[in-house]
Protein backbone atom coordinates (compact mmCIF):
# COMPACT_ATOMS: atom_id res chain seq x y z
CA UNK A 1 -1.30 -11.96 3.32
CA UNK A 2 -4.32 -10.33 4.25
CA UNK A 3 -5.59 -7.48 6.02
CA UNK A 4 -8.96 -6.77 7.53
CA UNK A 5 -9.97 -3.46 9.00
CA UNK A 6 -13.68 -2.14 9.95
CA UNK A 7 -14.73 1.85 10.10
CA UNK A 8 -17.44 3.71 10.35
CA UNK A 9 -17.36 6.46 7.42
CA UNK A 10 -19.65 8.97 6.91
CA UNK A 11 -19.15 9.36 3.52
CA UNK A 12 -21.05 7.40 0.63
CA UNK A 13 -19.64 3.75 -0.08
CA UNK A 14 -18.64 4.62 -3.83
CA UNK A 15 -16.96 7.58 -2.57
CA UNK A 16 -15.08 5.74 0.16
CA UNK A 17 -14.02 2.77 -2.43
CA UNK A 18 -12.86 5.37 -5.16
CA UNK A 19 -10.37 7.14 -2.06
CA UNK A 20 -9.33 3.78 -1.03
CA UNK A 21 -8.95 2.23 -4.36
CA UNK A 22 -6.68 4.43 -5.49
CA UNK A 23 -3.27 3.24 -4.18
CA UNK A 24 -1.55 6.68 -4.58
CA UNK A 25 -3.70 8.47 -1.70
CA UNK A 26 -2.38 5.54 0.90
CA UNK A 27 -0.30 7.34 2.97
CA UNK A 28 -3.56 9.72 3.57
CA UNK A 29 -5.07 6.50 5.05
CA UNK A 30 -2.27 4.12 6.12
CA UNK A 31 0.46 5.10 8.63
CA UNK A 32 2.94 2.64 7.45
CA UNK A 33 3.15 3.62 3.86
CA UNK A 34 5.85 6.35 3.45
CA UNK A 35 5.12 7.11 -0.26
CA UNK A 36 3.19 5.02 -3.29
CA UNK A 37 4.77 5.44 -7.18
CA UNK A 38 2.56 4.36 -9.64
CA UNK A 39 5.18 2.45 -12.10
CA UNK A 40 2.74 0.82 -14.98
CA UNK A 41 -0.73 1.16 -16.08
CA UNK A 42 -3.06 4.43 -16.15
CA UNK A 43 -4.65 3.72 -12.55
CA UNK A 44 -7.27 0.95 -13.58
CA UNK A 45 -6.88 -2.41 -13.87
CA UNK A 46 -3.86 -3.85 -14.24
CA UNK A 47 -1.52 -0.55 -13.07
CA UNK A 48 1.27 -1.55 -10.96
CA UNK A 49 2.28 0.89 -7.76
CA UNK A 50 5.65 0.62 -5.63
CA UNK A 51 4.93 0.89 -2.29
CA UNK A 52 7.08 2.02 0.04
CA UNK A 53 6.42 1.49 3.95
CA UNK A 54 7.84 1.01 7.80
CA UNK A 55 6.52 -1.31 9.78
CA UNK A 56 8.12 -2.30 13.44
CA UNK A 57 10.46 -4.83 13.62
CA UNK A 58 9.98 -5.43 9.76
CA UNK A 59 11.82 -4.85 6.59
CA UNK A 60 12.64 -0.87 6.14
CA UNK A 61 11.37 -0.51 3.06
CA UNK A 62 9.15 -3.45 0.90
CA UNK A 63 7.97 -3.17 -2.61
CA UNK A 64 4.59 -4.36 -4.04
CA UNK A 65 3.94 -4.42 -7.56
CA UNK A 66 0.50 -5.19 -8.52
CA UNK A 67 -1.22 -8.01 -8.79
CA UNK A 68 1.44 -10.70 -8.12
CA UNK A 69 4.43 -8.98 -6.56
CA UNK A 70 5.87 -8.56 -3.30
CA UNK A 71 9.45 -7.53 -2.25
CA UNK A 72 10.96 -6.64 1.16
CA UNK A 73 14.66 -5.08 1.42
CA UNK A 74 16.07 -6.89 4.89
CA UNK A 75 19.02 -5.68 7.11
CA UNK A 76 21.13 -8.62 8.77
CA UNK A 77 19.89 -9.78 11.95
CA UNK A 78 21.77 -8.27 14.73
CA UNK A 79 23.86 -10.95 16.57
């Protein structure tokens, strides 16, 4: 899965990547994202983050585990 998103920031680049990089400010930046735990690691390479989010019409609450993991809680389809 990928997603791409362009902005305009006026704010240096490092800056910018250092904010963004850090997966426990998402839900400063990203709507969807409820709340981030960081579960492994000491925030460099390697740490591994729960991250909890709504989307529409998808899963109430997924889990991604960095680098490999991803995890979605479903309800049963309505019938």
């Amino acid at each position: 899965m990928t997603f791409h998103l362009d902005l305009d920031i006026a704010a240096p680049a490092g800056r910018v990547f250092d904010f963004v990089a850090d997966f426990t400010t998402m839900p400063r930046w990203y709507s969807a994202v409820r709340r981030v735990e960081r579960v492994g690691g000491a925030g460099g390479l390697g740490t591994r983050y729960e991250v909890y989010r709504d989307l529409p019409g998808g899963p109430p609450a997924t889990k991604c585990r960095s680098p490999h993991t991803w995890r979605a809680r479903r309800s049963p389809s309505p019938r």
